[in-house]
N, C-alpha and C. Protein backbone atom coordinates (compact mmCIF):
# COMPACT_ATOMS: atom_id res chain seq x y z
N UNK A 1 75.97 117.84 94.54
CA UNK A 1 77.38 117.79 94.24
C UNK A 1 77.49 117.53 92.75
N UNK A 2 78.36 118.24 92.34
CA UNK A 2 78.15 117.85 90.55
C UNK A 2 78.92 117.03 90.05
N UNK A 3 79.00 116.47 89.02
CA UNK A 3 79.96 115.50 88.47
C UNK A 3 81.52 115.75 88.30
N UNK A 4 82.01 117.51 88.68
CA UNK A 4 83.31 118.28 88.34
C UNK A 4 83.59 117.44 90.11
N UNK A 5 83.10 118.18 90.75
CA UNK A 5 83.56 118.10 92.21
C UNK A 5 83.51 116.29 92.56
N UNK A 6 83.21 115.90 92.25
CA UNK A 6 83.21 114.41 92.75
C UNK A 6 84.48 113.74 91.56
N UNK A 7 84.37 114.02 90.41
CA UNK A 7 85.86 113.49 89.89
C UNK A 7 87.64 114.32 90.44
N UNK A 8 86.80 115.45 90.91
CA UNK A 8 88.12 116.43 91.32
C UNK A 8 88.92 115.30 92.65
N UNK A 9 87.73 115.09 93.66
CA UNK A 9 87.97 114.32 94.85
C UNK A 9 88.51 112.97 94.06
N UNK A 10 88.09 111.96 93.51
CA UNK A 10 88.09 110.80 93.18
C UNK A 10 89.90 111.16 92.29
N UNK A 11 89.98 111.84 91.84
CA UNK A 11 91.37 111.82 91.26
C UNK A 11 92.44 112.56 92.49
N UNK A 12 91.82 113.46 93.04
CA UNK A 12 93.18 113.26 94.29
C UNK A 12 93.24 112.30 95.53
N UNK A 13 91.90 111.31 95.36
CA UNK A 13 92.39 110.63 96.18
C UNK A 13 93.08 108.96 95.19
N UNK A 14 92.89 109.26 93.92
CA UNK A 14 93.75 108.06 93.41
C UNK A 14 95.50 108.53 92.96
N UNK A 15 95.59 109.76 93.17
CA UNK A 15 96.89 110.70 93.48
C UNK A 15 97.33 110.12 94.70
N UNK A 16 96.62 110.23 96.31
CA UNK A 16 97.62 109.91 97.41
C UNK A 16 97.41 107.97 97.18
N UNK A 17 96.84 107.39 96.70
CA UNK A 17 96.89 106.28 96.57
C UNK A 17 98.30 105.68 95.55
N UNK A 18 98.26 105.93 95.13
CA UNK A 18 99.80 105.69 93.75
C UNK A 18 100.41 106.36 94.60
N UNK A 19 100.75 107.66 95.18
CA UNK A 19 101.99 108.18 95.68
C UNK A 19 102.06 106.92 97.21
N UNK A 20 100.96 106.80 97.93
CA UNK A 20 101.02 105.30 99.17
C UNK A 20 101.56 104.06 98.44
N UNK A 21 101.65 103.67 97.44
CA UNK A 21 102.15 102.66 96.81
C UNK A 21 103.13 102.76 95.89
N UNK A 22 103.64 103.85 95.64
CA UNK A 22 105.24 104.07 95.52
C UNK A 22 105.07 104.23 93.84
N UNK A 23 103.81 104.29 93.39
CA UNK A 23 103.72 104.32 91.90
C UNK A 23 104.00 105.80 91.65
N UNK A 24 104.19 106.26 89.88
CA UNK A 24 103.92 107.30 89.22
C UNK A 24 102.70 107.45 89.73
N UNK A 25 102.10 109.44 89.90
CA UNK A 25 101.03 109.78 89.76
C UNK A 25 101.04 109.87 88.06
N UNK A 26 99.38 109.91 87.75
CA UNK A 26 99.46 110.33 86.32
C UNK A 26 98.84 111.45 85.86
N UNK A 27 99.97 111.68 84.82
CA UNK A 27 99.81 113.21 84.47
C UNK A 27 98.30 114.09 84.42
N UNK A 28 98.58 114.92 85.34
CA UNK A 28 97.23 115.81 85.28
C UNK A 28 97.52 117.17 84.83
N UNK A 29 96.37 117.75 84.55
CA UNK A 29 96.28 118.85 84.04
C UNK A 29 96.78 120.12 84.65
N UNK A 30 97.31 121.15 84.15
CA UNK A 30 97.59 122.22 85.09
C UNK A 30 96.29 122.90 85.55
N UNK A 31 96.77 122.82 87.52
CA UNK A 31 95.38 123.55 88.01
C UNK A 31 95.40 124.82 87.90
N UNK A 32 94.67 125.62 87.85
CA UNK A 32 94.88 127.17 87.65
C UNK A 32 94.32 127.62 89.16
N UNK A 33 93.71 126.80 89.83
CA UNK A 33 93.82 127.59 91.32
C UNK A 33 93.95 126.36 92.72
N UNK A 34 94.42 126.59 92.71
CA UNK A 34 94.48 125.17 94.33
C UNK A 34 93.38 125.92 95.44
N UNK A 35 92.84 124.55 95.73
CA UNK A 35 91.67 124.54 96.63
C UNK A 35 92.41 123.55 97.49
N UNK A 36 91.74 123.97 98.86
CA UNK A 36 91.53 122.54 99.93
C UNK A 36 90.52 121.83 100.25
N UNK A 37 90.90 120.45 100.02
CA UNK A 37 90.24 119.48 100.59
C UNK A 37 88.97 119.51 101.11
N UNK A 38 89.19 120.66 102.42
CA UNK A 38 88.34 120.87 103.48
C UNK A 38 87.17 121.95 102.98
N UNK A 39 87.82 122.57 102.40
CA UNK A 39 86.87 123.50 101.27
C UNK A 39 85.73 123.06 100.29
N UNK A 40 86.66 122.24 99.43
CA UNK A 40 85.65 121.54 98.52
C UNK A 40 84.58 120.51 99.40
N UNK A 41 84.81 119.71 100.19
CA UNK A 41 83.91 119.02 100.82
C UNK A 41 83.06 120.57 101.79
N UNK A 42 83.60 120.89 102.07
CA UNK A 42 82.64 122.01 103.09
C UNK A 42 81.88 122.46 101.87
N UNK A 43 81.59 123.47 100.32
CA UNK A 43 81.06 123.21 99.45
C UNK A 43 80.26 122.46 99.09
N UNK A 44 80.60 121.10 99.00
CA UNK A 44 79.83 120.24 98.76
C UNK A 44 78.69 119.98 99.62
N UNK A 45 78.45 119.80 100.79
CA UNK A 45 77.84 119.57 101.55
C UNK A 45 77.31 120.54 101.73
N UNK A 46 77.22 121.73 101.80
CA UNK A 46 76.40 122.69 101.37
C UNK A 46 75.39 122.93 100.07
N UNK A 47 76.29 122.46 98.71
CA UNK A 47 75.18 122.19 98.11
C UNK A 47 74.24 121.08 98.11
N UNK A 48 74.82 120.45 98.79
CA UNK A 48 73.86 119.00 99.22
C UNK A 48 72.38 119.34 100.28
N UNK A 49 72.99 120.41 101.12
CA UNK A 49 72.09 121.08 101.61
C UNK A 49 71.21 121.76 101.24
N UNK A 50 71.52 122.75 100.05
CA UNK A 50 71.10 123.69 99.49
C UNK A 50 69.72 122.77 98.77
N UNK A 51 70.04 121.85 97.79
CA UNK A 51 69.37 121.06 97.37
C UNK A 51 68.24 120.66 98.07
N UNK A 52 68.58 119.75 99.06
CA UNK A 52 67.38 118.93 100.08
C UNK A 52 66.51 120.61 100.44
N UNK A 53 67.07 121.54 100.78
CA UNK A 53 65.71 122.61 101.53
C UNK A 53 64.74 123.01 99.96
N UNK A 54 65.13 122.87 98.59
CA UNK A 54 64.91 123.47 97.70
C UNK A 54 63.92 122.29 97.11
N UNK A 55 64.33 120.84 97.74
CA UNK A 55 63.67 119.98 97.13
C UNK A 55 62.12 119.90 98.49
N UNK A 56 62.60 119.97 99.59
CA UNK A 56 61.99 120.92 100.91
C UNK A 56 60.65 121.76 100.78
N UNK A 57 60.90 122.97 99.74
CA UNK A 57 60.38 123.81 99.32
C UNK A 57 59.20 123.79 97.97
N UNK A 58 59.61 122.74 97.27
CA UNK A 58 59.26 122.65 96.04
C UNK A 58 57.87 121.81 96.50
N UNK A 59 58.43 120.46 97.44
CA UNK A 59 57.12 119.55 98.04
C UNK A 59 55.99 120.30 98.94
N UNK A 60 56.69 121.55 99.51
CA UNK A 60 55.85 121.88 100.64
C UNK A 60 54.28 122.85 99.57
N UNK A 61 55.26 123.52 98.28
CA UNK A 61 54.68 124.46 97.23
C UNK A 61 53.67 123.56 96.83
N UNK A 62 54.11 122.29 96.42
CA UNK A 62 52.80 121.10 95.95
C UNK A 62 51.66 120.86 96.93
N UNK A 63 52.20 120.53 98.34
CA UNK A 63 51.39 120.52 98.98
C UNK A 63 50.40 121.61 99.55
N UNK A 64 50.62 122.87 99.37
CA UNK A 64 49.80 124.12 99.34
C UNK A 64 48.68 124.42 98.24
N UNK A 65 49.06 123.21 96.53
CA UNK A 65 47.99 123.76 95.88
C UNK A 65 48.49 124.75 94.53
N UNK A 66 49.80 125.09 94.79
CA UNK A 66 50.22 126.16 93.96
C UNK A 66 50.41 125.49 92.09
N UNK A 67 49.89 126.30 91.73
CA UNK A 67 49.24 125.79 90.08
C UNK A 67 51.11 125.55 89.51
N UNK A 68 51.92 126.56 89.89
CA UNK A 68 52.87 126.12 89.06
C UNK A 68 53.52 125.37 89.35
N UNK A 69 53.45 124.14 90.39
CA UNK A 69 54.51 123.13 90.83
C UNK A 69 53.91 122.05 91.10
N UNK A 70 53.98 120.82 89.92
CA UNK A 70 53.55 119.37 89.29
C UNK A 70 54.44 118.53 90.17
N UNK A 71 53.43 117.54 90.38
CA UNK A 71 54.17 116.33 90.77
C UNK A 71 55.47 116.19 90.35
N UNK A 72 55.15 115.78 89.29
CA UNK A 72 56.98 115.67 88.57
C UNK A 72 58.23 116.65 89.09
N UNK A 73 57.47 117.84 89.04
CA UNK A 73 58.85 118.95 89.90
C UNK A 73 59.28 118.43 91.03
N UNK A 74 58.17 117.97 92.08
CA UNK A 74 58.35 116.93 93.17
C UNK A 74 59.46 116.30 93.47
N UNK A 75 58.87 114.77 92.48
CA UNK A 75 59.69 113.83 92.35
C UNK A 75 61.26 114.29 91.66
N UNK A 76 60.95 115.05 90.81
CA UNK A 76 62.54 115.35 90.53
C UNK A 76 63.41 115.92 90.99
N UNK A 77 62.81 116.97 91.83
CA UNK A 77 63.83 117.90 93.22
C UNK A 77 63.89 116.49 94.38
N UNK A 78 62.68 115.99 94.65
CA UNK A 78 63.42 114.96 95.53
C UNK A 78 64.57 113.57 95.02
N UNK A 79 64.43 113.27 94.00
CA UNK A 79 65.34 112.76 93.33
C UNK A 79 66.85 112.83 93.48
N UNK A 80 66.83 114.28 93.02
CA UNK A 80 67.89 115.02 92.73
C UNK A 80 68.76 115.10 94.04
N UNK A 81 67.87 115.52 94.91
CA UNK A 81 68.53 115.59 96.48
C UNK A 81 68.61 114.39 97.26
N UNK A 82 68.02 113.08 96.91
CA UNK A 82 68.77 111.75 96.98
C UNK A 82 70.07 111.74 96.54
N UNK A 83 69.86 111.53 95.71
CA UNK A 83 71.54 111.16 94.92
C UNK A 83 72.95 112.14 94.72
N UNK A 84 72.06 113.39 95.16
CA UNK A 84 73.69 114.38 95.83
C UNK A 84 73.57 113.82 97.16
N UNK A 85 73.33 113.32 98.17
CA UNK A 85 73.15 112.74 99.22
C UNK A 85 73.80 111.55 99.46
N UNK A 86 73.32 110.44 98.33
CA UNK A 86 74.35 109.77 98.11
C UNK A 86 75.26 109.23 97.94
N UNK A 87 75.91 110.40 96.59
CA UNK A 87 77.05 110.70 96.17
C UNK A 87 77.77 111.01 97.39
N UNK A 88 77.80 111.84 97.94
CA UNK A 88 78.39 112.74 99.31
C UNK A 88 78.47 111.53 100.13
N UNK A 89 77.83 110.68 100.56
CA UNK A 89 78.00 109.77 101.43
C UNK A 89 79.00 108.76 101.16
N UNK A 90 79.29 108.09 99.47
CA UNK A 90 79.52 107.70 99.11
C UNK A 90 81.24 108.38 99.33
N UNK A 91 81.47 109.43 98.73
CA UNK A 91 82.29 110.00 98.90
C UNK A 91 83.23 110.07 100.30
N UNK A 92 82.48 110.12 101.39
CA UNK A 92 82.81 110.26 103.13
C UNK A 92 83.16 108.80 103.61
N UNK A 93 82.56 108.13 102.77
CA UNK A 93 82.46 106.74 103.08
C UNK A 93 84.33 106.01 102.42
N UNK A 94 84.60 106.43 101.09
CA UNK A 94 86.01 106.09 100.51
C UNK A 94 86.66 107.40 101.17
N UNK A 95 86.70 108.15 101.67
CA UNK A 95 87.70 108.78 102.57
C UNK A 95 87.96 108.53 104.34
N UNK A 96 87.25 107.54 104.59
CA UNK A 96 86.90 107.22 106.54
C UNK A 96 87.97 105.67 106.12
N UNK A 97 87.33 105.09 104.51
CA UNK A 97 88.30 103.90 104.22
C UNK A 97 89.49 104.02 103.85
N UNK A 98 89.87 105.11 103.25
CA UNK A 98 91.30 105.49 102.64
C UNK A 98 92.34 106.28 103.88
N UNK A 99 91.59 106.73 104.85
CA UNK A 99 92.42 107.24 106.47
C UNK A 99 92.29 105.86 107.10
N UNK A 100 91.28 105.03 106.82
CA UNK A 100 92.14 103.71 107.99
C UNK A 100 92.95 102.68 107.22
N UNK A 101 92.76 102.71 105.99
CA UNK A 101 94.35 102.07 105.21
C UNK A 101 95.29 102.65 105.61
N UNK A 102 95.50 104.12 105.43
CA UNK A 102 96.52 104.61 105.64
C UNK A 102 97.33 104.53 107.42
N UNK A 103 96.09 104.33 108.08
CA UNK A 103 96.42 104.13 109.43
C UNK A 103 97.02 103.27 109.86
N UNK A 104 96.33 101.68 109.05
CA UNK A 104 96.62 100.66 109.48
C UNK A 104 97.79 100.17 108.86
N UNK A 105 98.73 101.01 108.42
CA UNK A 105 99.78 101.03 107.64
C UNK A 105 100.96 100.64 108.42
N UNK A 106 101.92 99.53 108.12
CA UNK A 106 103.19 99.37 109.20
C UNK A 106 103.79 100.52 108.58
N UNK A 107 104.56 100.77 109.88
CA UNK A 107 105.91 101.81 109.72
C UNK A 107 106.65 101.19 109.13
């Protein structure tokens, strides 16, 4: 998940947060294409996927012997596919909390 897509999420969900608390949103930029929600996370999690089989691939290449793929390529594809993993979780995790605020909301 890259650093665009995780601030995209993190600013519309501090958008329905100020609009839940009766504040100004603050001024954002004009979007030039509207996406959904369900999109960008479906995206995301795909490249989160994409990642782990590639980081998958890279360990299995080491473990075969193949001259062009170093430890380090290793550790850094597995790295890499930690922490989009993370991120993403991280992410699922302030949206499961921001639907039961909103739930636990009096009428």
């Amino acid at each position: 998940m890259s650093s665009v897509e995780i601030n995209s999420v993190l600013s519309q969900l501090r958008a329905l947060q100020a609009r839940s608390a009766g504040m100004e949103t603050p001024a954002q930029a004009p979007a030039t294409e509207r996406t959904d929600f369900g999109d960008l996370m479906g995206k995301a999690v795909n490249r989160v996927s994409e990642t782990q089989t590639q980081a998958a691939d890279t360990a299995r290449a080491f473990e075969l012997g193949q001259p062009d793929v170093s430890l380090a390529d290793v550790m850094l594809a597995s790295n890499r596919s930690q922490v989009e993993f993370t991120a993403l979780t991280q992410v699922r995790n302030r949206m499961v909390r921001a639907y039961q605020d909103i739930m636990n909301m009096p009428i």
